[in-house]
C-alpha atoms as a PDB file:
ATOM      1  CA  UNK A   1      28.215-148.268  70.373  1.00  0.00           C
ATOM      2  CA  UNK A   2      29.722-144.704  70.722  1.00  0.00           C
ATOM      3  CA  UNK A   3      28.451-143.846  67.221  1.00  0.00           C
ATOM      4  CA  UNK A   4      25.143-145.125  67.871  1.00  0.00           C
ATOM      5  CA  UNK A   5      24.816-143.407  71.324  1.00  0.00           C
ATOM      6  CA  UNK A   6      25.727-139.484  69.462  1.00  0.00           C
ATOM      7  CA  UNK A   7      23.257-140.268  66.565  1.00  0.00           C
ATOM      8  CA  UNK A   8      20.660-141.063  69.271  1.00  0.00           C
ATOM      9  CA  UNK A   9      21.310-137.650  70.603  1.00  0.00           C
ATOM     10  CA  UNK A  10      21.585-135.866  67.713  1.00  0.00           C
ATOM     11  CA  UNK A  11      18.366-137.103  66.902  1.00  0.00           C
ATOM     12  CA  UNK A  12      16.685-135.974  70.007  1.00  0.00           C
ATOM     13  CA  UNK A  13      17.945-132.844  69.201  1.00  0.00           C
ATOM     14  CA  UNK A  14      16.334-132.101  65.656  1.00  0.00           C
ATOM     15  CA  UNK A  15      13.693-133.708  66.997  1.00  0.00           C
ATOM     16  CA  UNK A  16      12.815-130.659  69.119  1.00  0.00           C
ATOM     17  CA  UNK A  17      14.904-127.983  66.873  1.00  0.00           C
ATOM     18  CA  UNK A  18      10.979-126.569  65.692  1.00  0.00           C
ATOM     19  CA  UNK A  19      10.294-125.483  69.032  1.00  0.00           C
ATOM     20  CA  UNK A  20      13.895-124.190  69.660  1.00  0.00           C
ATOM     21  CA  UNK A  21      13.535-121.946  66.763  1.00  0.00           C
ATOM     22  CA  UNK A  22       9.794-121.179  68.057  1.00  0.00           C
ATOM     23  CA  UNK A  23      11.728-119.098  70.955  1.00  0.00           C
ATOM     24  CA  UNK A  24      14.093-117.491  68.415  1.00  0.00           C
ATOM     25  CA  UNK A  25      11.594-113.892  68.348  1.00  0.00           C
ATOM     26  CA  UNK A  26      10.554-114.289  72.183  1.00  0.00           C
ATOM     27  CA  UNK A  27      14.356-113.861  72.866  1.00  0.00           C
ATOM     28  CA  UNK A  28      15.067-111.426  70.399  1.00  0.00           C
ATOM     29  CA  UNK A  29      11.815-109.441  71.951  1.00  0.00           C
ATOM     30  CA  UNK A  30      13.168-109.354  75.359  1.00  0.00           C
ATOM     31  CA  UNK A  31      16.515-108.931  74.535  1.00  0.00           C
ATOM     32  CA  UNK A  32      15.801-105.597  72.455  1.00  0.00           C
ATOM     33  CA  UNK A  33      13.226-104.039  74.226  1.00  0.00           C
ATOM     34  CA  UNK A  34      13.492-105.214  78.202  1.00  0.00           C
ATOM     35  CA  UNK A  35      17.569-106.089  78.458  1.00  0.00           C
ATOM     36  CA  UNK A  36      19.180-103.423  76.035  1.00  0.00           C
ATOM     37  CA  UNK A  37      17.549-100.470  77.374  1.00  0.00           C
ATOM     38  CA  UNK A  38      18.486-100.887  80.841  1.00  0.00           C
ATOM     39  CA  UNK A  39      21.910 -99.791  79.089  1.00  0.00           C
ATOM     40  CA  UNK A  40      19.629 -96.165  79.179  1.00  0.00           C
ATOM     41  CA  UNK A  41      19.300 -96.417  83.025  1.00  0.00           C
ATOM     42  CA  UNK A  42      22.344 -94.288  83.109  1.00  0.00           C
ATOM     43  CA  UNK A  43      21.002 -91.444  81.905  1.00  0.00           C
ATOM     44  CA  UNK A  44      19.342 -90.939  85.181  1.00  0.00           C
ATOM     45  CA  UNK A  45      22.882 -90.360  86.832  1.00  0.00           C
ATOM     46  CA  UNK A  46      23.793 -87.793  84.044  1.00  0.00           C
ATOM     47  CA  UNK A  47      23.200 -84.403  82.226  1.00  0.00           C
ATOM     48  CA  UNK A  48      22.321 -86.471  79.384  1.00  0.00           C
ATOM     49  CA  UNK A  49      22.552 -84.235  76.265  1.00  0.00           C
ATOM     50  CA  UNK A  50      21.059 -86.026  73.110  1.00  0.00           C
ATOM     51  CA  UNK A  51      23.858 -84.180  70.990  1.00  0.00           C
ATOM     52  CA  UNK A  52      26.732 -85.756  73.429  1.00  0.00           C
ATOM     53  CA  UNK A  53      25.124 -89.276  74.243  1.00  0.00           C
ATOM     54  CA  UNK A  54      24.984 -91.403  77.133  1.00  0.00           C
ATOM     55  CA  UNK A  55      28.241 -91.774  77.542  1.00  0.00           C
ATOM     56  CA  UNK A  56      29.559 -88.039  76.542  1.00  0.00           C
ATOM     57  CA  UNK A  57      27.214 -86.703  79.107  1.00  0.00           C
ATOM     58  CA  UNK A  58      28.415 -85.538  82.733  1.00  0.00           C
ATOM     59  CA  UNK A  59      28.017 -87.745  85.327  1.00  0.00           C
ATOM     60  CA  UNK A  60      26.131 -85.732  88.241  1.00  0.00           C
ATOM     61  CA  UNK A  61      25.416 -89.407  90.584  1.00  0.00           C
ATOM     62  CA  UNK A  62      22.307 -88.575  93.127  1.00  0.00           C
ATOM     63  CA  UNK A  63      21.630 -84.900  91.894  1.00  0.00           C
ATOM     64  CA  UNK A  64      18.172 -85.641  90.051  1.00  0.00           C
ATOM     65  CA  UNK A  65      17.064 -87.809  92.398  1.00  0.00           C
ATOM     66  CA  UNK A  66      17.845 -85.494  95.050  1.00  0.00           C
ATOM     67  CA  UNK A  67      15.981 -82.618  93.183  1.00  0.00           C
ATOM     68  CA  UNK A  68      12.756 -84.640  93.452  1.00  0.00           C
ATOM     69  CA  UNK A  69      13.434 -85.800  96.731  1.00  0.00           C
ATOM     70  CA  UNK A  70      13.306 -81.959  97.765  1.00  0.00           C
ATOM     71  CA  UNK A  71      11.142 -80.686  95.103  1.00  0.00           C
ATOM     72  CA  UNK A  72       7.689 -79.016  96.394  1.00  0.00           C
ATOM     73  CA  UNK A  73       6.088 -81.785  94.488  1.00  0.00           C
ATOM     74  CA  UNK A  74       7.193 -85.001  95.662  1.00  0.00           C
ATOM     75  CA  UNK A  75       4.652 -85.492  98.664  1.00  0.00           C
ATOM     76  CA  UNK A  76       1.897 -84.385  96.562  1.00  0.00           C
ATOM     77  CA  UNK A  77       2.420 -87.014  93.890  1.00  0.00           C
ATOM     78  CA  UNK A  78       3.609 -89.412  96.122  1.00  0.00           C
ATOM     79  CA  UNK A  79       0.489 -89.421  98.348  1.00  0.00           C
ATOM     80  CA  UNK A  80      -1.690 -89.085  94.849  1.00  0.00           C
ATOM     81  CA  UNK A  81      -0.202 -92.339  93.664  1.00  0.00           C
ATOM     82  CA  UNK A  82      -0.335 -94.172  96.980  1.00  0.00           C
ATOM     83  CA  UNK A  83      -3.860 -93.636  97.446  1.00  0.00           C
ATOM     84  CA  UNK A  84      -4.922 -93.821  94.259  1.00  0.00           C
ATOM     85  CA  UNK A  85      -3.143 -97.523  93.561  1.00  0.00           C
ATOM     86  CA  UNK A  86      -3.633 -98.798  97.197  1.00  0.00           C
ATOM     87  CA  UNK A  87      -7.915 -97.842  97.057  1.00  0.00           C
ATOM     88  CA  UNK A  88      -7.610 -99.722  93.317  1.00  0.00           C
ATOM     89  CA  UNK A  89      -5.920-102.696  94.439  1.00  0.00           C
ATOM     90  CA  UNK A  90      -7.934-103.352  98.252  1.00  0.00           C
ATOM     91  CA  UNK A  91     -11.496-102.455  96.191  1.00  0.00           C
ATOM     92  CA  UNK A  92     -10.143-104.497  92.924  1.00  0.00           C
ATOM     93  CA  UNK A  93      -8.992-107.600  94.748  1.00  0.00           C
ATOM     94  CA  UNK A  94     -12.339-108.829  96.358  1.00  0.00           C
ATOM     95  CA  UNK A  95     -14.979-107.940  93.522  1.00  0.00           C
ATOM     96  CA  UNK A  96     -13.675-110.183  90.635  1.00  0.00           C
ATOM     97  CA  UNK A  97     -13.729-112.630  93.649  1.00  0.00           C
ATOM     98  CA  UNK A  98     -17.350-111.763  94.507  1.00  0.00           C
ATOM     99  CA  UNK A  99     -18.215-112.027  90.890  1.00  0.00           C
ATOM    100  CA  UNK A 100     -16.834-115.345  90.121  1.00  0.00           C
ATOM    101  CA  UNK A 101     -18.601-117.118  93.543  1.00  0.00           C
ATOM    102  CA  UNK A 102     -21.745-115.459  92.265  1.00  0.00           C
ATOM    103  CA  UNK A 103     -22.043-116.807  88.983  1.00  0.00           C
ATOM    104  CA  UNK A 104     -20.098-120.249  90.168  1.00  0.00           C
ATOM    105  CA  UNK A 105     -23.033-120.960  92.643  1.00  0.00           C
ATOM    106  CA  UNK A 106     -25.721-119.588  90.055  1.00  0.00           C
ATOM    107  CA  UNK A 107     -28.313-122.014  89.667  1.00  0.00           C
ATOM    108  CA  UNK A 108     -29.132-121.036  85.719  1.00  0.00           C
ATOM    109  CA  UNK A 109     -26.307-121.579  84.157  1.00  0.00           C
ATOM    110  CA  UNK A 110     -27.442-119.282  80.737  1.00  0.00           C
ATOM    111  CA  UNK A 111     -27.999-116.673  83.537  1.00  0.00           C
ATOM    112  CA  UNK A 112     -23.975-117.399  84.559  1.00  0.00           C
ATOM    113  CA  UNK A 113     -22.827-117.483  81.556  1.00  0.00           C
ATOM    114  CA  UNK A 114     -24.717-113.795  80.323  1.00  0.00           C
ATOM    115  CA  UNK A 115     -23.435-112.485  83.592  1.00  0.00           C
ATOM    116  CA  UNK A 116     -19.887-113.388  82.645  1.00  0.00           C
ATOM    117  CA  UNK A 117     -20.380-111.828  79.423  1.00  0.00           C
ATOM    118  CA  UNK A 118     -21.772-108.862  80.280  1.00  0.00           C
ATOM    119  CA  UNK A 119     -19.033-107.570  82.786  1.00  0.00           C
ATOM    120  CA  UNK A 120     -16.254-109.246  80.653  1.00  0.00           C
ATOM    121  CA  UNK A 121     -16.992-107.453  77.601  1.00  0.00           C
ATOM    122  CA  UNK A 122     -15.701-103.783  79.068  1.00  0.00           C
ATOM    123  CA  UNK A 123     -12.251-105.215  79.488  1.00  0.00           C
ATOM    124  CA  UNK A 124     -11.695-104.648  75.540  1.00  0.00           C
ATOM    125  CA  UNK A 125     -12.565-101.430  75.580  1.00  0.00           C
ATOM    126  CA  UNK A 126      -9.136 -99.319  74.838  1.00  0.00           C
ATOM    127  CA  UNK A 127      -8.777 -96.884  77.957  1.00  0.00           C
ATOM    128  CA  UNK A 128     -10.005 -93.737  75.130  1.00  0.00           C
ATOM    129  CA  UNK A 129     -13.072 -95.335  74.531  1.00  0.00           C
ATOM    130  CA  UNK A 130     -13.430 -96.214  78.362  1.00  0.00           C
ATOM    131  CA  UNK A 131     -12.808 -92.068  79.022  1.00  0.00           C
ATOM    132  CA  UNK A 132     -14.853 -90.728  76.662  1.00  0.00           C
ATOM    133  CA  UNK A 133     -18.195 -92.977  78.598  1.00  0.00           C
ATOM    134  CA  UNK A 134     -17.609 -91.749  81.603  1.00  0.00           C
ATOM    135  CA  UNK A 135     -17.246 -88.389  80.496  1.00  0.00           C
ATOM    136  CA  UNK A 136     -20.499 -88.413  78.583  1.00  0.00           C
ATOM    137  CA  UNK A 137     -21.714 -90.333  81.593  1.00  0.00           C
ATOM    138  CA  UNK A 138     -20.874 -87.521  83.492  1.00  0.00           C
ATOM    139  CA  UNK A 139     -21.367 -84.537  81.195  1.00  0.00           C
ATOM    140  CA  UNK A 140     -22.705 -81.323  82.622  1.00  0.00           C
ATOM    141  CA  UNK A 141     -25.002 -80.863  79.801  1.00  0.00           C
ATOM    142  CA  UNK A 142     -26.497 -83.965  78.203  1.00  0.00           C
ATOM    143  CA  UNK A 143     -25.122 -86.491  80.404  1.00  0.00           C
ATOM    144  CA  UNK A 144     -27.224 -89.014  82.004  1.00  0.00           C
ATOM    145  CA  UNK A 145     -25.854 -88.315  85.480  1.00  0.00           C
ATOM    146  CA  UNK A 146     -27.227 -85.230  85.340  1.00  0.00           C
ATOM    147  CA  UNK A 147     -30.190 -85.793  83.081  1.00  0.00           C
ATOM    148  CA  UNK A 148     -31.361 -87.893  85.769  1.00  0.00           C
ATOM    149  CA  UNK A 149     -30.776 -85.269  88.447  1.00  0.00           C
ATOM    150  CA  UNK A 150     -32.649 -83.033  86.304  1.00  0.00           C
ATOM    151  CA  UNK A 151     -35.724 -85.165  86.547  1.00  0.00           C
ATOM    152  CA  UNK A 152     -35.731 -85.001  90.294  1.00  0.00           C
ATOM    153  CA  UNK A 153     -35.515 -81.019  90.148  1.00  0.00           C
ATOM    154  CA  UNK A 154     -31.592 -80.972  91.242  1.00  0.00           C
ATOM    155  CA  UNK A 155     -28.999 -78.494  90.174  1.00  0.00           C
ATOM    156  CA  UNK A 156     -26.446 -80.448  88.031  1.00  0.00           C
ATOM    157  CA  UNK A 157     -23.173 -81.509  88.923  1.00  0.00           C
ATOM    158  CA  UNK A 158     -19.646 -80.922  87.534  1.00  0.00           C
ATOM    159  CA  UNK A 159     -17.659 -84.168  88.369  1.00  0.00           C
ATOM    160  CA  UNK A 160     -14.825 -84.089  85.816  1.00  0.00           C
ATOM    161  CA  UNK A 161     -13.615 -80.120  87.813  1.00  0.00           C
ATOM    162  CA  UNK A 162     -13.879 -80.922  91.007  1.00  0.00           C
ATOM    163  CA  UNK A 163     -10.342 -82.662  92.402  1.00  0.00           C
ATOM    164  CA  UNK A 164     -12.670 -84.790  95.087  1.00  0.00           C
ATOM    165  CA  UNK A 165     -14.452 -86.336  92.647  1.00  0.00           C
ATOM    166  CA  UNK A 166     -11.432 -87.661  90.387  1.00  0.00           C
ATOM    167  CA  UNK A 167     -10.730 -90.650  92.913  1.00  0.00           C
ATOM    168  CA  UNK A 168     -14.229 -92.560  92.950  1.00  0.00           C
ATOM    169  CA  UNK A 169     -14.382 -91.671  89.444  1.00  0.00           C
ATOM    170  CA  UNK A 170     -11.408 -93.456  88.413  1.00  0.00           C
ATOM    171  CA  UNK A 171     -12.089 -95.895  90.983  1.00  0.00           C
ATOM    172  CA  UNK A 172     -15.276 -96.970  89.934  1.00  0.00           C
ATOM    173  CA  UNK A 173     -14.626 -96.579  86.043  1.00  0.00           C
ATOM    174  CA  UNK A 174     -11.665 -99.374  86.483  1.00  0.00           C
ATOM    175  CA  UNK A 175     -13.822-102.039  88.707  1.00  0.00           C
ATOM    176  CA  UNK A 176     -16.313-101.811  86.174  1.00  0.00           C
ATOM    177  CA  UNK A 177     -13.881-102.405  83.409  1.00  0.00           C
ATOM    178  CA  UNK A 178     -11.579-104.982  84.947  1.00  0.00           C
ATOM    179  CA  UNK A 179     -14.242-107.265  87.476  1.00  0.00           C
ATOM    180  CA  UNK A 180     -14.823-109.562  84.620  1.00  0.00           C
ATOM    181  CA  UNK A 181     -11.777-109.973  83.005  1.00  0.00           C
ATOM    182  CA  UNK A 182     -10.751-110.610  86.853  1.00  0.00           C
ATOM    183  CA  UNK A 183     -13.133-113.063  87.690  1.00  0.00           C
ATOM    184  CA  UNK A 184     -12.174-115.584  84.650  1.00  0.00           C
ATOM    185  CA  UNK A 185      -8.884-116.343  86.596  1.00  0.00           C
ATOM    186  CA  UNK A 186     -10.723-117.682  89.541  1.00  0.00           C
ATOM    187  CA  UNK A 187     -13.837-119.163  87.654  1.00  0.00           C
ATOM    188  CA  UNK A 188     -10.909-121.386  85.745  1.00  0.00           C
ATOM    189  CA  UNK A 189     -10.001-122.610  89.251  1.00  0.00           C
ATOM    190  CA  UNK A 190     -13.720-123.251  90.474  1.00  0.00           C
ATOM    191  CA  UNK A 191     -14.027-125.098  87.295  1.00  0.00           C
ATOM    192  CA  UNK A 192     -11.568-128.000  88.710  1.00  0.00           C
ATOM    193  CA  UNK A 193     -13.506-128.430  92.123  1.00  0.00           C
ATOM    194  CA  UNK A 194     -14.948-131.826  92.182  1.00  0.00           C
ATOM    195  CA  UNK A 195     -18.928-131.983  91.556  1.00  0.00           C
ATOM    196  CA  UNK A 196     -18.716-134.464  94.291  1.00  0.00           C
ATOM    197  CA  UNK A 197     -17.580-132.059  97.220  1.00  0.00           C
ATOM    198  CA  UNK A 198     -20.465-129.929  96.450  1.00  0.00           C
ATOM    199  CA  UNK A 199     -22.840-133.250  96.360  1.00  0.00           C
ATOM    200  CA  UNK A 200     -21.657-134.505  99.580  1.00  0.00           C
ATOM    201  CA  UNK A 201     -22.087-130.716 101.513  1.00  0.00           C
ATOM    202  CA  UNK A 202     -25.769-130.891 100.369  1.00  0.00           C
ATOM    203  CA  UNK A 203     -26.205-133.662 101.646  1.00  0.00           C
ATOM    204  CA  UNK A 204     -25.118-132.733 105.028  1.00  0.00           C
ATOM    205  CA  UNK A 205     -27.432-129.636 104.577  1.00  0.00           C
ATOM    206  CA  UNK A 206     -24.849-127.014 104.030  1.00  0.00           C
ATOM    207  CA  UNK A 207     -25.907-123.861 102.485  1.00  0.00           C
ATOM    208  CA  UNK A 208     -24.763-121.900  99.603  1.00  0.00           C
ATOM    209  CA  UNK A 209     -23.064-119.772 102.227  1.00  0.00           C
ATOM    210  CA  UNK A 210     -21.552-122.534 103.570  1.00  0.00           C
ATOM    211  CA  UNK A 211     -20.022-124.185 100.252  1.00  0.00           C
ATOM    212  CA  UNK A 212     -18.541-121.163  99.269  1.00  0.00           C
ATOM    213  CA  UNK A 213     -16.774-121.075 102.680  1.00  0.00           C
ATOM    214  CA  UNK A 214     -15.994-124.442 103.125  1.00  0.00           C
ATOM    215  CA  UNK A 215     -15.298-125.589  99.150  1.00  0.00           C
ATOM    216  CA  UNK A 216     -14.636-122.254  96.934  1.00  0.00           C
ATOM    217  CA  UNK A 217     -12.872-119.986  98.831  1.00  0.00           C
ATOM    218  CA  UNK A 218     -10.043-122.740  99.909  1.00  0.00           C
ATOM    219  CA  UNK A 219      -9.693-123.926  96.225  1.00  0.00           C
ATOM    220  CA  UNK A 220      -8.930-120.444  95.108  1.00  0.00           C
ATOM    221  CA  UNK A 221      -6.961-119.300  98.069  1.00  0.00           C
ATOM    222  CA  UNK A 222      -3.809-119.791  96.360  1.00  0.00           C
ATOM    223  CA  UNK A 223      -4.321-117.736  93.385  1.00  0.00           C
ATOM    224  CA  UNK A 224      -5.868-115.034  95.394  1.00  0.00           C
ATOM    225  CA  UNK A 225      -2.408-114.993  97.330  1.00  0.00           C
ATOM    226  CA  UNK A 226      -0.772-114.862  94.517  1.00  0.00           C
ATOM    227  CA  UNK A 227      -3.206-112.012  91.906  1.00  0.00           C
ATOM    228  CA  UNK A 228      -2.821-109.939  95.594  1.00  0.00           C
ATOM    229  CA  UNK A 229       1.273-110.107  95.519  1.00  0.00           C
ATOM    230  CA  UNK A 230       1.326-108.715  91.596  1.00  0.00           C
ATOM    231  CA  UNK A 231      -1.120-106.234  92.483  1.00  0.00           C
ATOM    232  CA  UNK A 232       0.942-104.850  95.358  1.00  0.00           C
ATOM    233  CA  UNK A 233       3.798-104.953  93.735  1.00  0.00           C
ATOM    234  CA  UNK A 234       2.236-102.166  90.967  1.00  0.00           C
ATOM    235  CA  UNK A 235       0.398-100.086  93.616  1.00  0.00           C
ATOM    236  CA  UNK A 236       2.791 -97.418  92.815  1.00  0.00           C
ATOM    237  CA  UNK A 237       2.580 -97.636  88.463  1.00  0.00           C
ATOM    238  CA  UNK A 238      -0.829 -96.365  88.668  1.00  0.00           C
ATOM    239  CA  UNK A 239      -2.525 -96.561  84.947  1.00  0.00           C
ATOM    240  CA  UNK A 240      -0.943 -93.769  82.995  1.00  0.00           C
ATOM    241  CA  UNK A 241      -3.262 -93.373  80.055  1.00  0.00           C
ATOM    242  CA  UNK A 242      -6.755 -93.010  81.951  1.00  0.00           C
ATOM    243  CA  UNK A 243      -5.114 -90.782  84.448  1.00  0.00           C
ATOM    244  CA  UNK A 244      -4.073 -88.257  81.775  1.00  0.00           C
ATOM    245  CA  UNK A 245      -7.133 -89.083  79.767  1.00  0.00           C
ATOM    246  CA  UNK A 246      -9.091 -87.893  83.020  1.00  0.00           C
ATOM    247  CA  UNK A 247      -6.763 -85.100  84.136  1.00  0.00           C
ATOM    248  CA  UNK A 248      -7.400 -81.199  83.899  1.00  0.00           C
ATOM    249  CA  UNK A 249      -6.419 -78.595  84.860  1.00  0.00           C
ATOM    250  CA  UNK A 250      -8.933 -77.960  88.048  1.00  0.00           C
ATOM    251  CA  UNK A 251      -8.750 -81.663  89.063  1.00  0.00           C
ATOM    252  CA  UNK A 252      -4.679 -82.147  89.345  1.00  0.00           C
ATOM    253  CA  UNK A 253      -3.699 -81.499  93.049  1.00  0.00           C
ATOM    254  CA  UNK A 254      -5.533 -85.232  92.907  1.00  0.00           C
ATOM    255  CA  UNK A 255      -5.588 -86.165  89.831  1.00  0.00           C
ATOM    256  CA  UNK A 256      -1.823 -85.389  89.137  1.00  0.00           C
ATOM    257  CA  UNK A 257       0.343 -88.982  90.049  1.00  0.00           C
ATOM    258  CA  UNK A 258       4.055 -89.772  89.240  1.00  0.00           C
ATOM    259  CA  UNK A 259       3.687 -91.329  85.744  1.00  0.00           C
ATOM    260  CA  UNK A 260       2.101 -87.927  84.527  1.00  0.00           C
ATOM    261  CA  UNK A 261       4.505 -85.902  86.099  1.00  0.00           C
ATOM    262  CA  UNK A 262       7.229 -87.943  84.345  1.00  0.00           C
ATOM    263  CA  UNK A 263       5.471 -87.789  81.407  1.00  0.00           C
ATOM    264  CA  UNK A 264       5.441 -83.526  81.566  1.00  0.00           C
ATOM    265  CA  UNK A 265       8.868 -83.234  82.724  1.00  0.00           C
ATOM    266  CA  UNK A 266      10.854 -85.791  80.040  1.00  0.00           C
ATOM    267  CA  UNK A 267       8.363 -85.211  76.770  1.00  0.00           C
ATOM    268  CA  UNK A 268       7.040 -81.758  77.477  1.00  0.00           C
ATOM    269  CA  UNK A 269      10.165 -80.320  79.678  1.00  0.00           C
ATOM    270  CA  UNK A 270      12.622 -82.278  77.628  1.00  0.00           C
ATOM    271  CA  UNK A 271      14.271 -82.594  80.547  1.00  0.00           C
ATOM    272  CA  UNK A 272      15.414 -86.321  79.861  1.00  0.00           C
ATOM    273  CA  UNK A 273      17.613 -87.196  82.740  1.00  0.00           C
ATOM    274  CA  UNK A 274      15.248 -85.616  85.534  1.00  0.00           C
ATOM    275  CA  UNK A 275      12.305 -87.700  83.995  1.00  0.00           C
ATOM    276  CA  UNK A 276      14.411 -91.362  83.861  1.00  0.00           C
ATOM    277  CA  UNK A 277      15.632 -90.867  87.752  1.00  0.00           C
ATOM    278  CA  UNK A 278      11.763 -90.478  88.601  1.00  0.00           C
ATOM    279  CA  UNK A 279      11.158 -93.577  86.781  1.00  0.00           C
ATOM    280  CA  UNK A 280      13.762 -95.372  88.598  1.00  0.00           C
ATOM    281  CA  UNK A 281      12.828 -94.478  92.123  1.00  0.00           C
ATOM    282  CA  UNK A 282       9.219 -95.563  90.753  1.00  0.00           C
ATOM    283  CA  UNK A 283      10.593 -99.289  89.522  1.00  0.00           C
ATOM    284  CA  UNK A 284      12.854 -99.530  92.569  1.00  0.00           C
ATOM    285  CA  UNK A 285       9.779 -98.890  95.035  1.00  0.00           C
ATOM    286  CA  UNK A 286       7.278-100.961  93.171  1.00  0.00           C
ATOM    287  CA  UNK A 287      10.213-104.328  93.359  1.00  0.00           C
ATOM    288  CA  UNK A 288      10.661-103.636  97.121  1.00  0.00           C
ATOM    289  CA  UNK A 289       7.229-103.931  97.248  1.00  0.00           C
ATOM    290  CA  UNK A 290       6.383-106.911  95.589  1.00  0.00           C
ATOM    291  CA  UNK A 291       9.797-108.836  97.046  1.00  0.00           C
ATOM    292  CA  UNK A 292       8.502-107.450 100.559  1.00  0.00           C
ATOM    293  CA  UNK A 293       4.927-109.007 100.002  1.00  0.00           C
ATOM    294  CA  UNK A 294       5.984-112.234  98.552  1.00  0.00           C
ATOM    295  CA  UNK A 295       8.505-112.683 101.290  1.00  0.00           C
ATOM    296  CA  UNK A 296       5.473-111.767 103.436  1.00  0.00           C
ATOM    297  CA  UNK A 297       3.530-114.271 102.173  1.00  0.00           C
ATOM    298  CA  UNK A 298       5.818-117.260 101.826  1.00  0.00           C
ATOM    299  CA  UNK A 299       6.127-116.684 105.544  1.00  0.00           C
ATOM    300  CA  UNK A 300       2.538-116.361 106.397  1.00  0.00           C
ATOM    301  CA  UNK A 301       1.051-118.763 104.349  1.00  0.00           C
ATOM    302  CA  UNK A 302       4.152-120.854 102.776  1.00  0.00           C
ATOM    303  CA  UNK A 303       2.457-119.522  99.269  1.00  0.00           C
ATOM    304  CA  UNK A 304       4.800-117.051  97.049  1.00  0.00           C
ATOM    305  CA  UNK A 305       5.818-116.499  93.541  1.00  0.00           C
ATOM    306  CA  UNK A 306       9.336-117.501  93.733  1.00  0.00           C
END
């Protein structure tokens, strides 16, 4: 009986061994490029010298993060980063949400579904393609912008220089790119509600108004909670790539955020151990964040992550 009860489980085993070995590269992924190089986190307490290593390098503690703590900088890019990933997230959050009731209670369903496609489509755009629009959009000589203005006898406009322009700009340029890719999360919930809720508030005379209030916004209450905790949790890691893509010379005292000054001071400055305590204080702020939101939430509305 003992015999028969291991080759029973031995056989359960193999019988699942495919998918074990299915999570051999996952594993090997995180382990070599999320685990190992927290080993590197070090070098944020150090001189690091390439020539001497991690480990031959002096250990200084606080002293970087001190420097940026006092440096001229800090408020600036702090403040640049804050308002550029808080305006993101509060005008981000409701328009996929907007967009998926609108085209959930569309009547034409063709009309729904070219909607959908339309505003998904931007989402695969790679950020240089995305950049290079806007600034032809936006060109002082040959855009359309100012093509336009032209028509109407006005003087045209230099967006891309002028530092109170760079917000909307980037702004605008990421709710256009990211609404539809947005909305497919909560059109997947809508998708579940049961044709017969809908049925039954029309027959009590409720409008469209009042099924969305009523029917769609409670079914996708819960992933809203949860797409608004993730988001706060990476107001601070505002997008690298279109910020630098968009940045200049006469736009940076807004334009310039904490990613691009970490990306001046570690690949342009060399100055390696500076650069990695910046990017520490920047993962440490953006996980308070998102543990002080969830916690938030799970009191508030008994909905959280973990």
């Amino acid at each position: 009986m003992r015999a028969k009860s291991r080759n029973k489980g031995k056989g359960k085993g193999s019988h699942h061994i495919g998918l074990y070995t299915m999570l051999i590269l996952p594993i090997v992924y995180l382990i070599l490029f999320k685990y190992w190089p927290i080993y590197g986190v070090q070098i944020a307490f150090r001189d690091y010298i390439p020539i001497k290593g991690i480990t031959g390098s002096t250990w200084v503690g606080l002293k970087h993060f001190r420097n940026f703590f006092s440096s001229y900088q800090f408020s600036r890019l702090l403040s640049n980063t804050l308002i550029l990933g808080s305006i993101s997230m509060l005008v981000g959050i409701p328009c996929p949400i907007i967009l998926a009731l609108a085209i959930n209670s569309s009547r034409s369903k063709r009309l729904g579904k070219t909607v959908q496609m339309v505003t998904y489509a931007p989402y695969f755009m790679s950020t240089v393609i995305l950049v290079s629009l806007v600034m032809q959009f936006l060109a002082v000589r040959g855009g359309l912008l100012n093509n336009i203005r032209a028509w109407f006898g006005l003087d045209a406009l230099n967006l891309m220089s002028d530092p109170n322009a760079f917000r909307p700009i980037y702004i605008l340029s990421g709710i256009w790119q990211g609404t539809g890719y947005g909305a497919v999360i909560y059109l997947a919930s809508l998708s579940a509600v049961s044709p017969d809720l809908y049925e039954a508030a029309r027959i009590d005379g409720a409008t469209i108004l009042q099924q969305i209030r009523y029917i769609d916004l409670p079914s996708i209450l819960p992933e809203m909670i949860m797409l608004t905790i993730m988001n706060c949790g990476s107001i601070i890691n505002v997008g690298f790539e279109k910020v630098l893509l968009l940045q200049n010379q006469l736009n940076m005292s807004t334009s310039d955020v904490i990613s691009t000054y970490v990306y001046r001071m570690g690949i342009q400055s060399a100055q390696y151990s500076y650069s990695s305590a910046i990017g520490l204080f920047n993962s440490v702020v953006s996980l308070a964040l998102l543990l002080f939101v969830n916690w938030l939430s799970s009191v508030a509305t008994e909905t959280s992550l973990f």
